[in-house]
Protein backbone atom coordinates (compact mmCIF):
# COMPACT_ATOMS: atom_id res chain seq x y z
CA UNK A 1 0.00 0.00 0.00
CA UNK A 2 1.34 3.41 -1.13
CA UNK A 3 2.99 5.50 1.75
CA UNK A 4 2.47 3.01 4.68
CA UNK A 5 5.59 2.08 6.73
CA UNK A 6 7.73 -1.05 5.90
CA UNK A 7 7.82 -3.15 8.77
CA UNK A 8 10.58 -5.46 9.66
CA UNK A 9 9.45 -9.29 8.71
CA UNK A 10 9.36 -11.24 12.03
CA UNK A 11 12.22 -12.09 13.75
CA UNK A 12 11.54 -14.19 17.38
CA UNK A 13 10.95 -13.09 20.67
CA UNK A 14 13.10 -11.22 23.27
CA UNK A 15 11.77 -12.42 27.04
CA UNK A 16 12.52 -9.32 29.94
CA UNK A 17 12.81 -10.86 33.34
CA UNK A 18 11.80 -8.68 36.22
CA UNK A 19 10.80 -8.30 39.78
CA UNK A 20 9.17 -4.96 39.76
CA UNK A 21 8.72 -3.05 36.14
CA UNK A 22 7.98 -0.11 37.63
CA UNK A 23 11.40 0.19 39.42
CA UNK A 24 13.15 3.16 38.25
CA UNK A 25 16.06 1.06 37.24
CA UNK A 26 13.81 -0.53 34.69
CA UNK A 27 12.02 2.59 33.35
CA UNK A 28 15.24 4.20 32.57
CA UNK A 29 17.80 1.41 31.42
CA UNK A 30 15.15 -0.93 30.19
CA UNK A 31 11.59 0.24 29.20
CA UNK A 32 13.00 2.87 26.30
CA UNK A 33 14.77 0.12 24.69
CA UNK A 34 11.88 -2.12 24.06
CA UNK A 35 10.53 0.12 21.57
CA UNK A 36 14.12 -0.19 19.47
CA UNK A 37 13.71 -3.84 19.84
CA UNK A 38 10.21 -4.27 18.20
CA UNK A 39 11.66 -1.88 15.47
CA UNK A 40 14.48 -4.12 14.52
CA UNK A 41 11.53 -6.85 14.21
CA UNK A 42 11.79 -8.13 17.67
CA UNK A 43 8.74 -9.37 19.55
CA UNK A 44 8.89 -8.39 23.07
CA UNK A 45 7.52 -10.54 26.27
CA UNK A 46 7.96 -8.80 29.63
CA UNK A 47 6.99 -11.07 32.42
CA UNK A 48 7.52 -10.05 36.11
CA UNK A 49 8.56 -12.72 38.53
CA UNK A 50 7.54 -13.15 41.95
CA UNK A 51 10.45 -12.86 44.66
CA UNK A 52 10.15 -16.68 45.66
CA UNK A 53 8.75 -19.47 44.75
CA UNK A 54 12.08 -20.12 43.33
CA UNK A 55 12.75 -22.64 40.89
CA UNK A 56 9.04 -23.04 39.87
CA UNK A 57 9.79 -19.23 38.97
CA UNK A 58 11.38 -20.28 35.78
CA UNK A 59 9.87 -23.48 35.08
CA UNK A 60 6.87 -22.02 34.41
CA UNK A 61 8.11 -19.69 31.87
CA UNK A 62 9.91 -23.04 30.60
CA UNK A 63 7.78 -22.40 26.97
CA UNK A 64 8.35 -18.75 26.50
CA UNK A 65 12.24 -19.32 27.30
CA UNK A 66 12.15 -22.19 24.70
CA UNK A 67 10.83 -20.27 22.29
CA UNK A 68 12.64 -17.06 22.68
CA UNK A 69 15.49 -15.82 20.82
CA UNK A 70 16.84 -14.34 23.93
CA UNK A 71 16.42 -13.24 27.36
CA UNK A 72 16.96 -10.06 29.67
CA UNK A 73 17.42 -10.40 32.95
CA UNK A 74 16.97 -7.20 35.19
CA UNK A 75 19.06 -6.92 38.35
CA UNK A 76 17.74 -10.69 39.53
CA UNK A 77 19.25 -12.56 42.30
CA UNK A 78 18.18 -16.07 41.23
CA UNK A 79 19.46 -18.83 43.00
CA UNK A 80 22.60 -20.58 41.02
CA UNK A 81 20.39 -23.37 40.12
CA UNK A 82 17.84 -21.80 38.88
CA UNK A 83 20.58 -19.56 36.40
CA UNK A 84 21.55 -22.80 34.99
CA UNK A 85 17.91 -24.18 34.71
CA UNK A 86 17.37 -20.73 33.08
CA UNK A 87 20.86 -21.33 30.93
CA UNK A 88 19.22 -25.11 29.97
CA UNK A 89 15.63 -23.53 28.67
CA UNK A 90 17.76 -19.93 26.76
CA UNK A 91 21.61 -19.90 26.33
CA UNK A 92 21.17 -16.51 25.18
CA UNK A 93 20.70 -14.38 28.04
CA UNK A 94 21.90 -10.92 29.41
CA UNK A 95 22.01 -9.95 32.78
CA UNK A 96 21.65 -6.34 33.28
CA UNK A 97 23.15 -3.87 37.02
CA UNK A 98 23.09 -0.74 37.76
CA UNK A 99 23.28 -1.51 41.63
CA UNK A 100 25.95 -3.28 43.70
CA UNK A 101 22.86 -6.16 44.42
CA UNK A 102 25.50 -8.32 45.80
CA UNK A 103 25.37 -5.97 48.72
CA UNK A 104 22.51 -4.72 51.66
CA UNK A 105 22.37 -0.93 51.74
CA UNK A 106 23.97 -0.15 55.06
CA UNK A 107 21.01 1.18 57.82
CA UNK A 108 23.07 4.55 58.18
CA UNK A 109 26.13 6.69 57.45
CA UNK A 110 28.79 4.36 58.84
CA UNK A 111 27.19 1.39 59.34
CA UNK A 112 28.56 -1.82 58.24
CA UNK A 113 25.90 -4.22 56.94
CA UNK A 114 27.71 -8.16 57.33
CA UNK A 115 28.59 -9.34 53.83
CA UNK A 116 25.64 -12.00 52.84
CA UNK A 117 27.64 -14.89 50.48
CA UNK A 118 24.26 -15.87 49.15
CA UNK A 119 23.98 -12.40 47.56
CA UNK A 120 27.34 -12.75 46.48
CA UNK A 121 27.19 -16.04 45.50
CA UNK A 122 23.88 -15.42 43.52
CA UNK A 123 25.28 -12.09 41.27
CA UNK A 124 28.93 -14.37 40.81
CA UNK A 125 26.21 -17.12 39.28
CA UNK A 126 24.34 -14.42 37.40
CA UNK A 127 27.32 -12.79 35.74
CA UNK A 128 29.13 -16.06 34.74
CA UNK A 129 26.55 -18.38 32.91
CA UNK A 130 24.99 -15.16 31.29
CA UNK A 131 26.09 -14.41 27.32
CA UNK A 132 26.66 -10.83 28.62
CA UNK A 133 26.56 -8.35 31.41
CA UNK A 134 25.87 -4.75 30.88
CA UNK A 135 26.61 -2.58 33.96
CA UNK A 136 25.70 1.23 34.97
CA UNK A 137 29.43 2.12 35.78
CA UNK A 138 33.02 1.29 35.96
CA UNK A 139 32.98 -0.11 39.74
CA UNK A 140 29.92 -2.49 39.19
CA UNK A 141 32.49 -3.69 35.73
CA UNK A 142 34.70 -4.29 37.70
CA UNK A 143 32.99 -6.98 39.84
CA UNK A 144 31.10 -8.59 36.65
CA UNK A 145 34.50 -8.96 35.22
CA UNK A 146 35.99 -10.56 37.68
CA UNK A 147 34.61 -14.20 36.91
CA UNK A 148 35.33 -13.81 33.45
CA UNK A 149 31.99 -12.21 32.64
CA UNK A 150 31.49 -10.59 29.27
CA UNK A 151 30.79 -7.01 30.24
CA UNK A 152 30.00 -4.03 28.17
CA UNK A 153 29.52 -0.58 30.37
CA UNK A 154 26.40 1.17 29.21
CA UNK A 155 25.44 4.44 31.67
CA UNK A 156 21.81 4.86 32.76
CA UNK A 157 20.59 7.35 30.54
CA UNK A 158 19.02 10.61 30.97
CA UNK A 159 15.94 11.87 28.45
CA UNK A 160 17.74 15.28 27.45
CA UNK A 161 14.92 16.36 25.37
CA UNK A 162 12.55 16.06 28.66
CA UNK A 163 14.34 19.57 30.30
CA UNK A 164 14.03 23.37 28.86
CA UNK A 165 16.92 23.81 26.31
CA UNK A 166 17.00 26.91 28.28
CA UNK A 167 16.34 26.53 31.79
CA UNK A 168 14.48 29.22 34.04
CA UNK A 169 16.27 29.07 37.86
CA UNK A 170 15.10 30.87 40.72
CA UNK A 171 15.23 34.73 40.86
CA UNK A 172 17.85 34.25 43.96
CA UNK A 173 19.99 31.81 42.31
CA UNK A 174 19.84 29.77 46.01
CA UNK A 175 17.55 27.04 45.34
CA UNK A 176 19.14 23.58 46.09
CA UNK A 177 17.49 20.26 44.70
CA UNK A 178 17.84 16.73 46.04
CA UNK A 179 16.03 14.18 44.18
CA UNK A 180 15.79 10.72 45.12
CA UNK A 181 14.40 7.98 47.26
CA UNK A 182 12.96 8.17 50.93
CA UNK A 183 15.94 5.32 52.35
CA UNK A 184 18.53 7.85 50.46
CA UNK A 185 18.05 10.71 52.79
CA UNK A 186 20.50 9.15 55.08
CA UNK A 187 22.95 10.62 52.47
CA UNK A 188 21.75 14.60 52.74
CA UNK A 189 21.78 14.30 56.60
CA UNK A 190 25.51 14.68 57.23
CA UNK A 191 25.46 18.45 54.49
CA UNK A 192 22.15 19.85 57.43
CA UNK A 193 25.21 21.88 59.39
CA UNK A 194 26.83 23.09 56.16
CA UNK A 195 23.43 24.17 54.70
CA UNK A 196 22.38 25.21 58.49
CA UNK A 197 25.76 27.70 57.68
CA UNK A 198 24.95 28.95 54.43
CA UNK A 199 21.24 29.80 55.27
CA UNK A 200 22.53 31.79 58.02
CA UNK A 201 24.56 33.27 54.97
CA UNK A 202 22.08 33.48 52.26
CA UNK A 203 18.55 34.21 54.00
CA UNK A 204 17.24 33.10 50.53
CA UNK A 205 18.34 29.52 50.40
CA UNK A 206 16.43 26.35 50.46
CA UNK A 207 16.67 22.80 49.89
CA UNK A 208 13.94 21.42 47.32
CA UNK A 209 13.95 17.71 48.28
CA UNK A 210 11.81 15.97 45.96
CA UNK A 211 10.75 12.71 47.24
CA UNK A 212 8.23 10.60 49.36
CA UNK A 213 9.32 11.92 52.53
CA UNK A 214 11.72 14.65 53.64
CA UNK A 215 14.05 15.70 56.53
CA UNK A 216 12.70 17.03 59.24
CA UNK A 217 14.70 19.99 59.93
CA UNK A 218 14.56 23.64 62.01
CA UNK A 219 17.62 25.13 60.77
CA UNK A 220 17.37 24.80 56.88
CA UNK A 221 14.61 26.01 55.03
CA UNK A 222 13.04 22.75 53.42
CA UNK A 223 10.88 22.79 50.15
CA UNK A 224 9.02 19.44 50.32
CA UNK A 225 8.17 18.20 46.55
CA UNK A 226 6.37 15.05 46.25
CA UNK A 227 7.79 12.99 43.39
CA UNK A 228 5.87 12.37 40.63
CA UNK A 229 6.82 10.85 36.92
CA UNK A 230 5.20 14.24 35.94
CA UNK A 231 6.44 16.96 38.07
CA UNK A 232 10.00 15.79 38.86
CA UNK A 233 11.07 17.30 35.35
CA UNK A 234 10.13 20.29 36.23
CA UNK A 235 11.00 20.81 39.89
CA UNK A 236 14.38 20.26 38.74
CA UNK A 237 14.84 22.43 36.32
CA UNK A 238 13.48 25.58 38.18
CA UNK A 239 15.97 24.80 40.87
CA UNK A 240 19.35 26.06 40.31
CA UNK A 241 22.32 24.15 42.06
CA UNK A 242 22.05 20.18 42.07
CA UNK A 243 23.37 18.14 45.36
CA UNK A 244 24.86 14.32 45.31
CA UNK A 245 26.14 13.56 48.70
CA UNK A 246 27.59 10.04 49.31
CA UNK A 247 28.98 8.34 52.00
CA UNK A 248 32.34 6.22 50.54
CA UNK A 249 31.07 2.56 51.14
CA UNK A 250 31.60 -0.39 48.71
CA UNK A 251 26.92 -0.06 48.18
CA UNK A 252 27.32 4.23 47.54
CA UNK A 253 30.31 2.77 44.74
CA UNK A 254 28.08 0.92 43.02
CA UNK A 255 25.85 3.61 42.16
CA UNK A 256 25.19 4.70 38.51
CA UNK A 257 24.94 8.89 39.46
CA UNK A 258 21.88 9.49 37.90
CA UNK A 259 20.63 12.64 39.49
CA UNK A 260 23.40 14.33 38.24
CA UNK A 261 22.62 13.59 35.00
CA UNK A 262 18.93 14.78 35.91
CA UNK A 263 20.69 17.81 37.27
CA UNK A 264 23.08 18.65 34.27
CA UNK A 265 20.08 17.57 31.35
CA UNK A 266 18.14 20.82 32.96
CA UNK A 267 21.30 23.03 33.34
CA UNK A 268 21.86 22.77 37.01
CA UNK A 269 25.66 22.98 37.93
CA UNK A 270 26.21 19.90 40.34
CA UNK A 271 28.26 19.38 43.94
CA UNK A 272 28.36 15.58 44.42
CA UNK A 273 30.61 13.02 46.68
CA UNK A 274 33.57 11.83 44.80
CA UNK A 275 32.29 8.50 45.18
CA UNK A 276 31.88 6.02 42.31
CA UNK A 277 30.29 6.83 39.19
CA UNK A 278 29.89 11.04 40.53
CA UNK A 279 33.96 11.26 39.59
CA UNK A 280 33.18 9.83 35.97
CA UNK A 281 30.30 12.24 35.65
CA UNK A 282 31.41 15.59 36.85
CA UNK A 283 34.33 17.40 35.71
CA UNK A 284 35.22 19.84 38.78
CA UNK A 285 35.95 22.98 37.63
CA UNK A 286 33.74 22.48 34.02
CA UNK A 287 29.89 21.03 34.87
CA UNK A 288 30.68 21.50 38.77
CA UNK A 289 32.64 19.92 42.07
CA UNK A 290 33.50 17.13 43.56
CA UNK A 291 33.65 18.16 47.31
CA UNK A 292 34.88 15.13 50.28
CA UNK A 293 34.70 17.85 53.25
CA UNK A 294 32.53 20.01 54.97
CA UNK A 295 34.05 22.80 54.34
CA UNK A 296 34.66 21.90 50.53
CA UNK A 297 30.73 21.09 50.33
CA UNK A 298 30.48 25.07 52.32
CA UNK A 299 33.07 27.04 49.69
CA UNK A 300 31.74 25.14 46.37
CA UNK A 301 28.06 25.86 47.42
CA UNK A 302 28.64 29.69 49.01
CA UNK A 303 30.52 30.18 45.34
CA UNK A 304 27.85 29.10 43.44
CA UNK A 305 24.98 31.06 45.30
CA UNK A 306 27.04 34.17 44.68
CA UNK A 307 28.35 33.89 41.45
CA UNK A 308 25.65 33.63 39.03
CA UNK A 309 27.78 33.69 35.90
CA UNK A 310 29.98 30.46 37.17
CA UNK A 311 26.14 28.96 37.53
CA UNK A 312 25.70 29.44 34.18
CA UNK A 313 28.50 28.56 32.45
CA UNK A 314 28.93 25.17 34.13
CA UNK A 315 24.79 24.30 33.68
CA UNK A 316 25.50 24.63 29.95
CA UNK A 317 28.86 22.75 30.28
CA UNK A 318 26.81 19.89 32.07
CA UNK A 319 23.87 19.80 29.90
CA UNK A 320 26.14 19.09 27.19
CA UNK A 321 28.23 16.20 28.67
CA UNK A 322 24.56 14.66 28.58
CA UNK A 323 24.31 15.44 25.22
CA UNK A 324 27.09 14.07 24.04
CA UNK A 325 27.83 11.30 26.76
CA UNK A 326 24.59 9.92 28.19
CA UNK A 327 21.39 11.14 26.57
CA UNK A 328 18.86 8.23 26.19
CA UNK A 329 18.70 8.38 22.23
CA UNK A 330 22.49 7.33 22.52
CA UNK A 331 22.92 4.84 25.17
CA UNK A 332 19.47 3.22 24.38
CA UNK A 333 20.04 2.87 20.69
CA UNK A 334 23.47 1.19 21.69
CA UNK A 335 21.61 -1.34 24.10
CA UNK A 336 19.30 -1.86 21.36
CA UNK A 337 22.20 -3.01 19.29
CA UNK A 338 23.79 -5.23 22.15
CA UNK A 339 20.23 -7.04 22.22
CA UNK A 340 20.14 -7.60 18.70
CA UNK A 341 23.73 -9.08 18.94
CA UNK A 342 22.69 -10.94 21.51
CA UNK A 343 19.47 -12.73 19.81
CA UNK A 344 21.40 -13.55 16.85
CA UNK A 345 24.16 -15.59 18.28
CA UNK A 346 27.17 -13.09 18.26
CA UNK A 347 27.80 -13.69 21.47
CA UNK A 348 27.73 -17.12 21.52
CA UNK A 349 31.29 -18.05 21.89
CA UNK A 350 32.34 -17.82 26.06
CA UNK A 351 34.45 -14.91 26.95
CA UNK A 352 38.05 -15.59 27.68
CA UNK A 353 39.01 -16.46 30.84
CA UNK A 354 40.34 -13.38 33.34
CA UNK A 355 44.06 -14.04 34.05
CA UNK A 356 44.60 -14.82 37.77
């Protein structure tokens, strides 16, 4: 028929292997590249599996998996035995991190969580009977590898195109954001008598935390922002200074740094830990700091409040790092491709063997 769309002839079927969908891990890394898939002529078959009930898990999928061309596993902790029952029903399968799962997030600033071999054991399973691994970040290659893994790096993406080209700020140039999850706050707490200091300083400055819950604090002014797919976008890019504070533990490594990609797609210069992914994101001096101290996290934020200019110039210098480095038509098109490569065999042959 004249003018409609050639479609790709059939192809197979890619199964996506998840605990929770809806898990921002999965909306970000995973979700956008379904739609690449299908175009290459890809059926897709997202199926969400229940915590337990392990082994039956996969067994019941036993007919999908058979007659799949592939399978995606996101962040799963299956039991060894169930990996190689897995392995038995679909050879071709890629196990995809973006969190150091091998780990439990410690309680608090400090605290020590023991080491649990199960989750250990589990990932070590994970990453060596899959076809490939594809990681957030340098650190979490590092431990994929380390089996023998075939590991490609691929940064959670940010959706560039989602933030103002040209971003609005506040008037006083003093509005802070923190984005993220209610069990993440622990990480803001230890900044309250820095930004206690600089409100003192700056009778203008807040903090915009935009989450589920928020700290509870007299001495900081405190602009509570429920999170919402919707509004997030937004109450990001009216903000003008971006925070990622991290306490230096082997879990806060294995983070992928994506709020300060949120933070640079809308402009926002950015003080983060240098923890982890944060020192492959920011370039102090260029998109914003890296501060370990109090009193580094005091002088980078007092200089951005007061120097409006330096704002500027390092918003635009972040926003294009994203555009260039880790904007969502980029790293999801290259997933796409790894996917593809995947379901037709080209990385069937084992990775070579680490040398000890």
């Amino acid at each position: 028929m004249s003018g409609s769309p050639l479609l790709p002839a059939p192809r197979g079927s890619i199964v996506w292997l998840s605990t929770d969908p809806q898990a921002p891990s999965f909306r970000h890394r995973l979700a956008p590249v379904l739609p690449g898939v299908e175009g290459l002529g890809w059926r897709n078959e997202l199926r969400v599996l229940p915590e337990r009930l392990y082994g039956w898990r996969i067994w019941q999928l036993r007919q999908v998996l058979r007659a799949s061309s592939a399978v995606v596993l996101h962040k799963l902790r299956l039991e060894p035995w169930e990996m190689r029952l897995l392995q038995h029903l679909q050879p071709r399968s890629m196990f995809d991190v973006d969190d150091a799962i091998w780990l439990r997030q410690p309680k608090y600033i400090g605290h020590e969580r023991p080491a649990s071999p199960r989750r250990r054991r589990n990932f070590e399973a994970a990453c060596r009977l899959s076809r490939l691994v594809t990681v957030g970040n340098a650190e979490l290659a590092r431990h994929a590898t380390a089996g023998g893994a075939r590991v490609e790096i691929v940064p959670t993406p940010v959706d560039a195109a989602a933030y103002p080209a040209q971003r609005s700020g506040s008037a006083s140039g003093a509005t802070l954001a923190w984005v993220g999850l209610p069990h993440n706050l622990a990480y803001l707490a230890p900044l309250r008598p820095v930004l206690a200091r600089l409100a003192q300083r700056h009778p203008q400055l807040k903090l915009r935390v935009i989450s589920s819950d928020w700290p509870d604090w007299d001495d900081v002014p405190i602009e509570k922002v429920r999170w919402s797919a919707d509004g997030e976008t937004a109450a990001i890019a009216s903000a003008d200074i971006g925070l990622m504070p991290l306490s230096d533990d082997p879990f806060a490594r294995g983070k992928c740094a994506f709020k300060l990609l949120q933070y640079m797609a809308a402009g926002l210069p950015c003080v983060a830990s240098p923890v982890g992914a944060n020192c492959e994101v920011v370039v102090p001096g260029q998109t914003g700091w890296l501060a370990s101290t109090p009193a580094e996290w005091e002088h980078a934020l007092d200089a951005l409040v007061q120097q409006p200019t330096q704002r500027q110039a390092m918003g635009t210098a972040g926003r294009q790092r994203v555009l260039t480095h880790y904007d969502r038509p980029l790293l999801t098109g290259r997933m796409v491709r790894l996917v593809d490569r995947l379901a037709t065999g080209q990385f069937d042959r084992p990775a070579k063997p680490r040398a000890r």
